[in-house]
Protein backbone atom coordinates (compact mmCIF):
# COMPACT_ATOMS: atom_id res chain seq x y z
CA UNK A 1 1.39 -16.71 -8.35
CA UNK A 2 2.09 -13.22 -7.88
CA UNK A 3 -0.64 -10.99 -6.54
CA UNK A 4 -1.94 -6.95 -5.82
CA UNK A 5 -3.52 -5.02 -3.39
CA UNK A 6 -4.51 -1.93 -5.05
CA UNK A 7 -6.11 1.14 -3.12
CA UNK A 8 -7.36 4.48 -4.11
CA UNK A 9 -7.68 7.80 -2.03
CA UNK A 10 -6.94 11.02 -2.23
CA UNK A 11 -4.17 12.86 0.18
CA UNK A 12 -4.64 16.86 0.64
CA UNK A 13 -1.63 18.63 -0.80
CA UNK A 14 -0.61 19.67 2.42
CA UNK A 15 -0.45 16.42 3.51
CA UNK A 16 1.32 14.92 0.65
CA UNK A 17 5.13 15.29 1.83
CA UNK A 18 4.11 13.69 5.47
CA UNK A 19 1.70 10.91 4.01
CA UNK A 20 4.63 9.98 1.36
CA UNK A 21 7.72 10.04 4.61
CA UNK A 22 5.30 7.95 6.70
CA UNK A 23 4.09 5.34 3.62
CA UNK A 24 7.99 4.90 3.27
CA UNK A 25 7.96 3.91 6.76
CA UNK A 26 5.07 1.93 6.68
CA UNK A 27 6.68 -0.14 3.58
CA UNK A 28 9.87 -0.71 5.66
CA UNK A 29 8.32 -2.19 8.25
CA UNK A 30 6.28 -4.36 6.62
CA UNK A 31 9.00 -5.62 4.62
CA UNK A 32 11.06 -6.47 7.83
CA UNK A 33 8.62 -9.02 8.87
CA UNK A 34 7.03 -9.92 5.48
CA UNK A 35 9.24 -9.72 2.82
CA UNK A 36 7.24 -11.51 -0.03
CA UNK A 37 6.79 -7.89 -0.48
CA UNK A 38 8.20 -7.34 -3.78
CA UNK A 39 7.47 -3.66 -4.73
CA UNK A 40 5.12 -0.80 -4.61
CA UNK A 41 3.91 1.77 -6.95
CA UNK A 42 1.74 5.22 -6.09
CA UNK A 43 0.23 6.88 -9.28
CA UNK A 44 -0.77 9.98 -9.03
CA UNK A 45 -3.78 9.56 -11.44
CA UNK A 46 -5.47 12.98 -13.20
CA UNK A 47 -8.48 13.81 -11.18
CA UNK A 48 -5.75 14.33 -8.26
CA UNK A 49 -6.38 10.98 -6.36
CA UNK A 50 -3.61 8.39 -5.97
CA UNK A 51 -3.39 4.83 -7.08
CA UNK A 52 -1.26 2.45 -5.06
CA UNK A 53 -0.83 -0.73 -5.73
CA UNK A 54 1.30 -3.31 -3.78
CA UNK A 55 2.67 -6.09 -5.40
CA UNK A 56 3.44 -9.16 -3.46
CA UNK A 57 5.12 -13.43 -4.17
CA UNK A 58 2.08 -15.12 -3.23
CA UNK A 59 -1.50 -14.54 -1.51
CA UNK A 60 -0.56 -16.31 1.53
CA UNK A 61 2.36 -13.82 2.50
CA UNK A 62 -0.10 -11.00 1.65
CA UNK A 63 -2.47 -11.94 3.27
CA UNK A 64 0.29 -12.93 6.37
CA UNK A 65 1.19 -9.22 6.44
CA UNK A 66 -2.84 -7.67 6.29
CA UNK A 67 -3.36 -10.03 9.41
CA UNK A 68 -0.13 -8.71 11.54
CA UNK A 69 -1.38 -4.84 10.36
CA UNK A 70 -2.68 -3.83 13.84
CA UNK A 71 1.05 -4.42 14.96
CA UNK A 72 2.01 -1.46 12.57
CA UNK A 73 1.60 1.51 14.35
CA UNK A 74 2.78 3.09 10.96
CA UNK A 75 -0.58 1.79 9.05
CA UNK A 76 -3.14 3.94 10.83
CA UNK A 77 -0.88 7.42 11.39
CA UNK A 78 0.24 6.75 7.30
CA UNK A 79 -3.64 6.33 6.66
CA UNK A 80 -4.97 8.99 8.47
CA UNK A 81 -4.22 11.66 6.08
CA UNK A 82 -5.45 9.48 3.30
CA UNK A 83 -9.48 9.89 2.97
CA UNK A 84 -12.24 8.36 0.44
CA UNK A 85 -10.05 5.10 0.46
CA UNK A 86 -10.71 1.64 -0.86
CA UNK A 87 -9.01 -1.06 -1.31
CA UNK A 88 -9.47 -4.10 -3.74
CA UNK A 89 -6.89 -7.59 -4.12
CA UNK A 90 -6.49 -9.21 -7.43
CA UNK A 91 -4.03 -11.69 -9.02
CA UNK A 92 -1.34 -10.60 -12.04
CA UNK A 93 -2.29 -11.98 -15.15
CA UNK A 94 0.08 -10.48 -17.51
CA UNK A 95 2.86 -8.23 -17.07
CA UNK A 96 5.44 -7.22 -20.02
């Protein structure tokens, strides 16, 4: 079964163009060594934070890639310019 991890933060404007060059990065990398990666999406949601969810094949390979994070040295520089973040996993239940 298909599952998410969704976060939510906000990015400075400033910061946007860099944090968007280094997410691509990060999702590059992660998808050379994990890739039950099946696609992202970032949201740019009204009050001016982001939504970005990550949609992967199964729990296990997500949950592969969270484990192998600290050998991304993209993760924290992409992250840094991200603050108020959270971060929540779920399952799909219905797509159309």
């Amino acid at each position: 079964m298909s599952v998410v991890r969704s976060h939510r933060y906000s990015v400075a404007d400033a910061d946007l163009e860099e944090f968007l060059a280094r997410r691509t990065s990060l999702i590059a990398t992660v998808r050379e060594g994990h890739p039950g990666l099946t696609h992202t999406v970032l949201i740019q949601l009204e009050n001016g934070t982001y939504s970005d969810t990550w949609h992967w094949e199964s729990g296990e390979q997500m949950g592969a890639a969270f484990a192998a994070l600290p050998a991304f040295p993209e993760a924290p520089l992409t992250m840094a310019l991200t603050k108020d973040a959270t971060a929540l996993n779920g399952r799909l239940v219905d797509e159309r």
